[in-house]
C-alpha atoms as a PDB file:
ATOM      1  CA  UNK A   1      -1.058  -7.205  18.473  1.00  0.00           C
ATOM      2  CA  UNK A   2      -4.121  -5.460  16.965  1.00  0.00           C
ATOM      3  CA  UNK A   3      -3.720  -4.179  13.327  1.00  0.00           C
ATOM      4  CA  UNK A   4      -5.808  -0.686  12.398  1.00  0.00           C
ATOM      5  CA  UNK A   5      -7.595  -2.559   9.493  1.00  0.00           C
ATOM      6  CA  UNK A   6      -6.478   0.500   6.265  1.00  0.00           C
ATOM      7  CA  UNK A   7     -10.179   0.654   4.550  1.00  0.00           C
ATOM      8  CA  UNK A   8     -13.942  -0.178   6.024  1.00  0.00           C
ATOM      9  CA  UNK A   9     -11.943  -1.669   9.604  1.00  0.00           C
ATOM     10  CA  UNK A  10      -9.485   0.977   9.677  1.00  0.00           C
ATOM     11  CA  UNK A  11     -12.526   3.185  11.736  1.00  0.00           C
ATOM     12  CA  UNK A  12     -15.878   1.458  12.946  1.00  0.00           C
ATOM     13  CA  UNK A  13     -17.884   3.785  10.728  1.00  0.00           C
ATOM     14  CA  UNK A  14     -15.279   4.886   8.002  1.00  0.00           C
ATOM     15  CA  UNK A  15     -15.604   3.353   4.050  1.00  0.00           C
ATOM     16  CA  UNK A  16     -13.108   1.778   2.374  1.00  0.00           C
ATOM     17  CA  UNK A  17     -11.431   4.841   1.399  1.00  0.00           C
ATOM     18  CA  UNK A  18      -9.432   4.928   4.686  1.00  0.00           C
ATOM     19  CA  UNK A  19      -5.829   4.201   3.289  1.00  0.00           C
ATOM     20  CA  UNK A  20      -3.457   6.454   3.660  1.00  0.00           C
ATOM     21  CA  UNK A  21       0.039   6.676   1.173  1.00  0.00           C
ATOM     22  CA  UNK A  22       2.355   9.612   1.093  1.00  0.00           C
ATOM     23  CA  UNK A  23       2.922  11.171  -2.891  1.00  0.00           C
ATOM     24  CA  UNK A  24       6.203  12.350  -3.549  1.00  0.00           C
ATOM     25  CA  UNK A  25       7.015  15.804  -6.307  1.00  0.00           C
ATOM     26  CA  UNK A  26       3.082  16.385  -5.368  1.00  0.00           C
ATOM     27  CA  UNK A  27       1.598  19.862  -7.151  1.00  0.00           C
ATOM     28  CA  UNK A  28      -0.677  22.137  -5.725  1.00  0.00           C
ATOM     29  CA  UNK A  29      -4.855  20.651  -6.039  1.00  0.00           C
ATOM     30  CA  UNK A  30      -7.340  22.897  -6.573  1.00  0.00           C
ATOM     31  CA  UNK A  31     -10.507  22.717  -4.009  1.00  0.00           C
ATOM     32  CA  UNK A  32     -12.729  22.310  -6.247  1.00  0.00           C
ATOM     33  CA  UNK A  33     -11.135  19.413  -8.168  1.00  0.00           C
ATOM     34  CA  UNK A  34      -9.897  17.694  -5.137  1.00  0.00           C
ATOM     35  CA  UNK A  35     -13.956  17.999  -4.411  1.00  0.00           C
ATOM     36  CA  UNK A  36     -15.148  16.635  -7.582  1.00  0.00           C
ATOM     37  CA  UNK A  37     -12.279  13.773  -7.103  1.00  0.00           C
ATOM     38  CA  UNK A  38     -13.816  12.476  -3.991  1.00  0.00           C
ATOM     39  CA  UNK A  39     -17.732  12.712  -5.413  1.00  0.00           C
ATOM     40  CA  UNK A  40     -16.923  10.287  -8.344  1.00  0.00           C
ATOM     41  CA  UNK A  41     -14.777   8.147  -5.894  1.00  0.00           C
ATOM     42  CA  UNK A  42     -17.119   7.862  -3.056  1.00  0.00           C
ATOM     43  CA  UNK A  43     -19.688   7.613  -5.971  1.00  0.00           C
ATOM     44  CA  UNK A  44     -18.034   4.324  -7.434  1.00  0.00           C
ATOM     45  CA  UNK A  45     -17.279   2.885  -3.742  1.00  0.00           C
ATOM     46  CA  UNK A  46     -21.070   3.124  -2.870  1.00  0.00           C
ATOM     47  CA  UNK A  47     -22.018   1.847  -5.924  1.00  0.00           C
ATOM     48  CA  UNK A  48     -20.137  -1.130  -5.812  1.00  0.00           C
ATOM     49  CA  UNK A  49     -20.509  -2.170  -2.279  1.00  0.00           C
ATOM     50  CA  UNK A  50     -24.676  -1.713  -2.383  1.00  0.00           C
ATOM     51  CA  UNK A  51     -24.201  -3.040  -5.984  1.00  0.00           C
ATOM     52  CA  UNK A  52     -25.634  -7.051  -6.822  1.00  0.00           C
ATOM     53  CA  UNK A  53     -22.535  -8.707  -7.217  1.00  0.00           C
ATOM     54  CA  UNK A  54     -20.823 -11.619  -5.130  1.00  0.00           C
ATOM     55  CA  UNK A  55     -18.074 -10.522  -2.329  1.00  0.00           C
ATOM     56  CA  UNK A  56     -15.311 -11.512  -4.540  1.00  0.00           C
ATOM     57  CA  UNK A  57     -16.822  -9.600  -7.391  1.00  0.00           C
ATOM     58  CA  UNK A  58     -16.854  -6.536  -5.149  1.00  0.00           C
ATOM     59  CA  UNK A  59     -13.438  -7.374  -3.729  1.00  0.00           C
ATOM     60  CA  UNK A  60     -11.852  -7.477  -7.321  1.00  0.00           C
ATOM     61  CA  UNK A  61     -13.774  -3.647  -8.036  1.00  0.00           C
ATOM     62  CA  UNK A  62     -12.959  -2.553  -5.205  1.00  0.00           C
ATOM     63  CA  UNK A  63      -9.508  -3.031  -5.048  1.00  0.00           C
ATOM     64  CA  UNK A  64      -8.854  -1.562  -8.658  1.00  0.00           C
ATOM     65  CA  UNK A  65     -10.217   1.089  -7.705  1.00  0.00           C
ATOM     66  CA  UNK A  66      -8.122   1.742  -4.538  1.00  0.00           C
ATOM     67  CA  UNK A  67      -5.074   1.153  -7.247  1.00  0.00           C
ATOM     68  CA  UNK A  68      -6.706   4.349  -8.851  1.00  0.00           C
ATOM     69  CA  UNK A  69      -7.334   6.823  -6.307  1.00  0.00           C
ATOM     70  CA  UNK A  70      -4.488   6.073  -3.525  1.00  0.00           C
ATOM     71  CA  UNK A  71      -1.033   5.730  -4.187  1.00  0.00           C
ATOM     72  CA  UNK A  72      -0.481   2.438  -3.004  1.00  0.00           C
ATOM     73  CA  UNK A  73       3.059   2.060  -3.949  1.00  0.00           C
ATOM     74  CA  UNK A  74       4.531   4.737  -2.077  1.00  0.00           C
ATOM     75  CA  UNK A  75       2.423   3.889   1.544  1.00  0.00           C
ATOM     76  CA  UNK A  76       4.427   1.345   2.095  1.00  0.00           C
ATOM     77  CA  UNK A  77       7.270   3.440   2.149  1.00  0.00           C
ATOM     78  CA  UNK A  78       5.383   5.754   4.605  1.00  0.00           C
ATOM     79  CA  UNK A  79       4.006   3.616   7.124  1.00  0.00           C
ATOM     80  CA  UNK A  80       7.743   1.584   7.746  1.00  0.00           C
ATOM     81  CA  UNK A  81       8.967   5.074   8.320  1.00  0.00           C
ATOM     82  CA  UNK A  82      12.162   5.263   9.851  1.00  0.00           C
ATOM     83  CA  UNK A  83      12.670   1.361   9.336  1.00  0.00           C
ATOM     84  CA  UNK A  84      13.002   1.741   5.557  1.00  0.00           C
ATOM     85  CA  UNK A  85      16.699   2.296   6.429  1.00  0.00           C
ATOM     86  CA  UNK A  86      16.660  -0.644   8.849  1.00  0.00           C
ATOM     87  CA  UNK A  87      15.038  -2.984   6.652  1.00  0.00           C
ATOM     88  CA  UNK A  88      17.113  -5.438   4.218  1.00  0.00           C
ATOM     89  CA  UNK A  89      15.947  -4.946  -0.111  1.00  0.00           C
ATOM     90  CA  UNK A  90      14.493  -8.648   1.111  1.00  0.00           C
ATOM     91  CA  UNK A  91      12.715  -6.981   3.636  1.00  0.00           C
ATOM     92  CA  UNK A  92      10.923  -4.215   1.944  1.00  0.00           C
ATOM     93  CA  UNK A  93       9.764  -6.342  -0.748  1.00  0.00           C
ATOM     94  CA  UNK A  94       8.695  -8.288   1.414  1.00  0.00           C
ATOM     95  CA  UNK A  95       6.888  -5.900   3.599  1.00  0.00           C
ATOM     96  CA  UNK A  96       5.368  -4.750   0.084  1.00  0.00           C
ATOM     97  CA  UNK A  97       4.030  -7.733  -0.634  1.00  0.00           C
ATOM     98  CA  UNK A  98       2.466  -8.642   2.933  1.00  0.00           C
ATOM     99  CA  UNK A  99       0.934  -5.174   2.803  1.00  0.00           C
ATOM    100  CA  UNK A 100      -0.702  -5.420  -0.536  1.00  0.00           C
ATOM    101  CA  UNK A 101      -2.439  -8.854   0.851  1.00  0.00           C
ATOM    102  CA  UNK A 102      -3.258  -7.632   4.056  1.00  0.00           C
ATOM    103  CA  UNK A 103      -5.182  -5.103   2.270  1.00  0.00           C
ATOM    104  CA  UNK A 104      -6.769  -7.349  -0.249  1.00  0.00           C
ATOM    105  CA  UNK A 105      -7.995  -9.370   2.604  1.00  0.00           C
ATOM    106  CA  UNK A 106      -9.209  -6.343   4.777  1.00  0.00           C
ATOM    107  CA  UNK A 107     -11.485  -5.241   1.442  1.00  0.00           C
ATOM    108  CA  UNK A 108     -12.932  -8.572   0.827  1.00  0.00           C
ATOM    109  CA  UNK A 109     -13.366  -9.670   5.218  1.00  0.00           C
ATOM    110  CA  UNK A 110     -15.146  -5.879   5.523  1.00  0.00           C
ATOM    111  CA  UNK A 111     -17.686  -6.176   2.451  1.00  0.00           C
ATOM    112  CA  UNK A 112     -20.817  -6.822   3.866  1.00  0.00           C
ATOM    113  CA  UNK A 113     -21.080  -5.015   7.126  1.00  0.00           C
ATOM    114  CA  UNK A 114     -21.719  -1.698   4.886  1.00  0.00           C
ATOM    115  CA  UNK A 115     -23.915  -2.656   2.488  1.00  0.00           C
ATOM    116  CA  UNK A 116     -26.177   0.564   2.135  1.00  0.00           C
ATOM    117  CA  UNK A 117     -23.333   2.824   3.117  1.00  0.00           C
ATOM    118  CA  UNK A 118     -23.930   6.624   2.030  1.00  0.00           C
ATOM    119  CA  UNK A 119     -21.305   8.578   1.192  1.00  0.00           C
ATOM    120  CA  UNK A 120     -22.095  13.233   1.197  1.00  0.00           C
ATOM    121  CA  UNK A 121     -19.511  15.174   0.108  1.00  0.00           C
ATOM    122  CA  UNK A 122     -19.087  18.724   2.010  1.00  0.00           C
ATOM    123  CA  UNK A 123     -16.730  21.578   2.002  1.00  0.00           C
ATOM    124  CA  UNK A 124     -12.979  21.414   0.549  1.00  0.00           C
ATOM    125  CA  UNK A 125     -10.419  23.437   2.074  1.00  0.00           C
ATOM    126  CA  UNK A 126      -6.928  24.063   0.724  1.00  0.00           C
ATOM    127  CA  UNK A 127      -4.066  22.965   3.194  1.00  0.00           C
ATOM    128  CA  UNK A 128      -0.735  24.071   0.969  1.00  0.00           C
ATOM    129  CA  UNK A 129      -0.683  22.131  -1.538  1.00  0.00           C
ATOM    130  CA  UNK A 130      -3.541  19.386  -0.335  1.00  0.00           C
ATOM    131  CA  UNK A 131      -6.892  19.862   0.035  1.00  0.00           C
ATOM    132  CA  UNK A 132      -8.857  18.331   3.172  1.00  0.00           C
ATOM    133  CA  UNK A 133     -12.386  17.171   1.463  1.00  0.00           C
ATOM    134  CA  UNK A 134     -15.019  17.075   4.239  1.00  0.00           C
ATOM    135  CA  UNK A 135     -17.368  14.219   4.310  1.00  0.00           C
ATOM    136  CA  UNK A 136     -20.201  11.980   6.105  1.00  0.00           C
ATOM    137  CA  UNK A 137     -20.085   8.777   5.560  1.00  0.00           C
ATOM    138  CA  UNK A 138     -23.225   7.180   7.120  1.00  0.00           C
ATOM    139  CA  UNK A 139     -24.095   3.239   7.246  1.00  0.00           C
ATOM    140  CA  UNK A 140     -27.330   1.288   8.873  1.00  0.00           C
ATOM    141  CA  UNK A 141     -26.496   0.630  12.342  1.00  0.00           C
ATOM    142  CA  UNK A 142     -24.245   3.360  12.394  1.00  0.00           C
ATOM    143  CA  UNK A 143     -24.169   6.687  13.495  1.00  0.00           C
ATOM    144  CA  UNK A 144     -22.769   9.113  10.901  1.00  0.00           C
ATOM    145  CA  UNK A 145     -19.218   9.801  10.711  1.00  0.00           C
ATOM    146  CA  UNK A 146     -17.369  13.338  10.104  1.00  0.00           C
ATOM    147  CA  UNK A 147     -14.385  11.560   7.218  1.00  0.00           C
ATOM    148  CA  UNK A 148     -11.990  14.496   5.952  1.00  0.00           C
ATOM    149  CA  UNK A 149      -9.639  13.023   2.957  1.00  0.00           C
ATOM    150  CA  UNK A 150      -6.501  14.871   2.076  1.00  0.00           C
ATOM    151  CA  UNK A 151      -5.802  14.930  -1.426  1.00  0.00           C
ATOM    152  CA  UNK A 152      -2.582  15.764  -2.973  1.00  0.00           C
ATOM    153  CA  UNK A 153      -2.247  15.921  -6.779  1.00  0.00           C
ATOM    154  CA  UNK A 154       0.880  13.621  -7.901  1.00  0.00           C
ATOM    155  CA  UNK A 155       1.901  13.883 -11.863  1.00  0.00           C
ATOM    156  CA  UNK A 156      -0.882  15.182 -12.767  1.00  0.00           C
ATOM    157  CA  UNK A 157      -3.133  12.692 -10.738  1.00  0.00           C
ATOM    158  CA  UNK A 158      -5.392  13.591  -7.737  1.00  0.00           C
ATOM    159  CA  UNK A 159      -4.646  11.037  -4.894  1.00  0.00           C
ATOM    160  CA  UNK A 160      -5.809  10.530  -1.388  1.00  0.00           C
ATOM    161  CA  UNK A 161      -2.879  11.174   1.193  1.00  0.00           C
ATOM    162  CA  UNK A 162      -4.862  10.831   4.264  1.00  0.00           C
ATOM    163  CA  UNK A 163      -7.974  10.307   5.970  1.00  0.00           C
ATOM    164  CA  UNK A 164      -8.775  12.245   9.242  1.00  0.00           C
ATOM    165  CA  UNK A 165     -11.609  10.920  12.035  1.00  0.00           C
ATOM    166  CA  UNK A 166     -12.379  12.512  15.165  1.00  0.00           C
ATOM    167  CA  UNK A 167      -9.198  14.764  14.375  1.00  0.00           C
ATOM    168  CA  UNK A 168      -6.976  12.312  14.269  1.00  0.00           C
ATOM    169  CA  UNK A 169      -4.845  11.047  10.925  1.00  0.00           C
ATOM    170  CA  UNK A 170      -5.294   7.782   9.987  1.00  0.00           C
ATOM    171  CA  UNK A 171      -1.658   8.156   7.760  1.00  0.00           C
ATOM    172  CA  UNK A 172       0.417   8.954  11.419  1.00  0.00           C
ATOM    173  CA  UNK A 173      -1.861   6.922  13.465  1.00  0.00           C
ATOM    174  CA  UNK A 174      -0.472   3.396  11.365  1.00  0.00           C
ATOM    175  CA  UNK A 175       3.280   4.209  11.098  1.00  0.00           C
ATOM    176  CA  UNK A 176       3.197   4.580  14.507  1.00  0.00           C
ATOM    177  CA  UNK A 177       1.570   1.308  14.841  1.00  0.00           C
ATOM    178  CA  UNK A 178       4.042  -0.457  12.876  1.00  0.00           C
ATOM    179  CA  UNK A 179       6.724   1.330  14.380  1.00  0.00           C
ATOM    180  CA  UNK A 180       5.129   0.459  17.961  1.00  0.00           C
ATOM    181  CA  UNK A 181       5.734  -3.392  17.094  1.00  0.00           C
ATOM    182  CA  UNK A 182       8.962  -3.167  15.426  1.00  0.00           C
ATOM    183  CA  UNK A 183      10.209  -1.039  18.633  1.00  0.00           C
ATOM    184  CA  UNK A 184       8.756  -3.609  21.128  1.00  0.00           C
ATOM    185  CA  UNK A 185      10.473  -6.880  19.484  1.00  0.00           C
ATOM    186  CA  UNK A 186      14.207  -5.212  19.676  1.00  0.00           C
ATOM    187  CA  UNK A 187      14.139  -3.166  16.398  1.00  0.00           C
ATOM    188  CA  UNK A 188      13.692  -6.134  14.347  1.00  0.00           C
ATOM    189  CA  UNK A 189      11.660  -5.617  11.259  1.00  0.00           C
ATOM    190  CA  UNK A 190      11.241  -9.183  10.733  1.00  0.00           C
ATOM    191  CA  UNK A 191       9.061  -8.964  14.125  1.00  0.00           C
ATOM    192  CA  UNK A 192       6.221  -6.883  11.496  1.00  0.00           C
ATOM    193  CA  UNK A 193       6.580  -9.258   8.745  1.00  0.00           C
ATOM    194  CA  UNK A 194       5.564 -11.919  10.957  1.00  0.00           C
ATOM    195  CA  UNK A 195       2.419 -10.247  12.623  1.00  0.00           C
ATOM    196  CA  UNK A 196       1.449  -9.036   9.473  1.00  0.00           C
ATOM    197  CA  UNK A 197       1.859 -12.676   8.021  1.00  0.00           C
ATOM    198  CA  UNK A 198      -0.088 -13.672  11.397  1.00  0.00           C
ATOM    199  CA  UNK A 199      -2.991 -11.296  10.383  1.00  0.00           C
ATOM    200  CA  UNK A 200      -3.126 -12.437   6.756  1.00  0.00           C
ATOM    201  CA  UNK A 201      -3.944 -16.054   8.032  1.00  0.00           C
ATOM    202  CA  UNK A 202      -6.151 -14.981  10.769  1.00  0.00           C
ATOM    203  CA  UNK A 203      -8.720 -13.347   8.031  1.00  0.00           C
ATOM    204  CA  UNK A 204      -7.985 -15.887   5.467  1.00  0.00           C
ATOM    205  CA  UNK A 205      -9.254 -18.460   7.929  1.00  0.00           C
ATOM    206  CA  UNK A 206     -12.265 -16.381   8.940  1.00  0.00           C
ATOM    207  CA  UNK A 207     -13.832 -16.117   5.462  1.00  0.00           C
END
């Protein structure tokens, strides 16, 4: 089974932004915020993976900053879709847990392939109550890459919902995934937890 990697291996050419969570009692964002939101956080992402310190230095920024911008507690809930009401409480936490390593490990395993990455924030467009930021997200060896990022504000918060490449979202494209395995081992949830397990170890090894 092949796993969309959820930040810099999600896309060939898409940043470590590319996770994708769904907010729940979201308000409506404002373009322009939902602009300047993405500017500091692409901002902070470049700087730290063209910054000077080690890969595990970067990992640890890196991922406390995903903890800031994306609502990483509630994609989880998202991506098992459906399956949250197959899954056992052991299950889900499980599930949780496997998910937060997987993407720990995807953040510190993609590091160095974008050093130099460039991140140029475009238009923002209000969709309801999110806002689709356009972007170009451009790395050496790379062609340049058209990134939108939905943002939805949640308590107050601006967070990214979604990422969209080549017109396709990033947020459906991975439920469906996980929902692709689940379906082809009988419905079992337990068949995820073990090829997510089975991905965990295969980049653990590699590094």
């Amino acid at each position: 089974m092949h796993f969309r990697r959820f930040f810099l291996g999600a896309v060939a050419s898409v940043p470590m932004l590319a996770m994708m969570a769904g907010a729940a009692h979201a308000q409506a964002m404002a373009p322009a915020a939902a602009k300047s939101f993405i500017q500091q956080s692409g901002d902070k992402l470049v700087a730290i993976v063209n910054g000077d310190g080690t890969q595990r230095q970067k990992a640890t920024e890196l991922r406390d900053l995903v903890n800031q911008i994306v609502a990483v507690d509630q994609v989880g809930d998202y991506v098992l879709g459906r399956y949250n009401h197959v899954a056992t409480p052991a299950q889900k936490q499980q599930f949780l847990t496997l998910f937060h390593q997987l993407l720990s490990y995807n953040i510190t395993y993609q590091i160095k392939a974008y050093k130099g990455v460039s991140f140029t924030v475009n238009k923002a467009t209000q969709q309801g109550n999110d806002v689709l930021v356009d972007t170009t997200v451009t790395a050496p060896d790379k062609s340049p890459a058209d990134v939108g990022w939905v943002v939805e504000q949640d308590k107050g918060q601006p967070k990214i919902i979604d990422v969209i490449v080549a017109g396709t979202s990033l947020r459906i494209t991975t439920r469906n995934d996980y929902a692709g395995v689940i379906t082809d081992n009988g419905g079992q949830v337990s068949a995820l937890l073990s090829a997510m397990q089975n991905q965990i170890t295969k980049i653990s090894s590699s590094q």
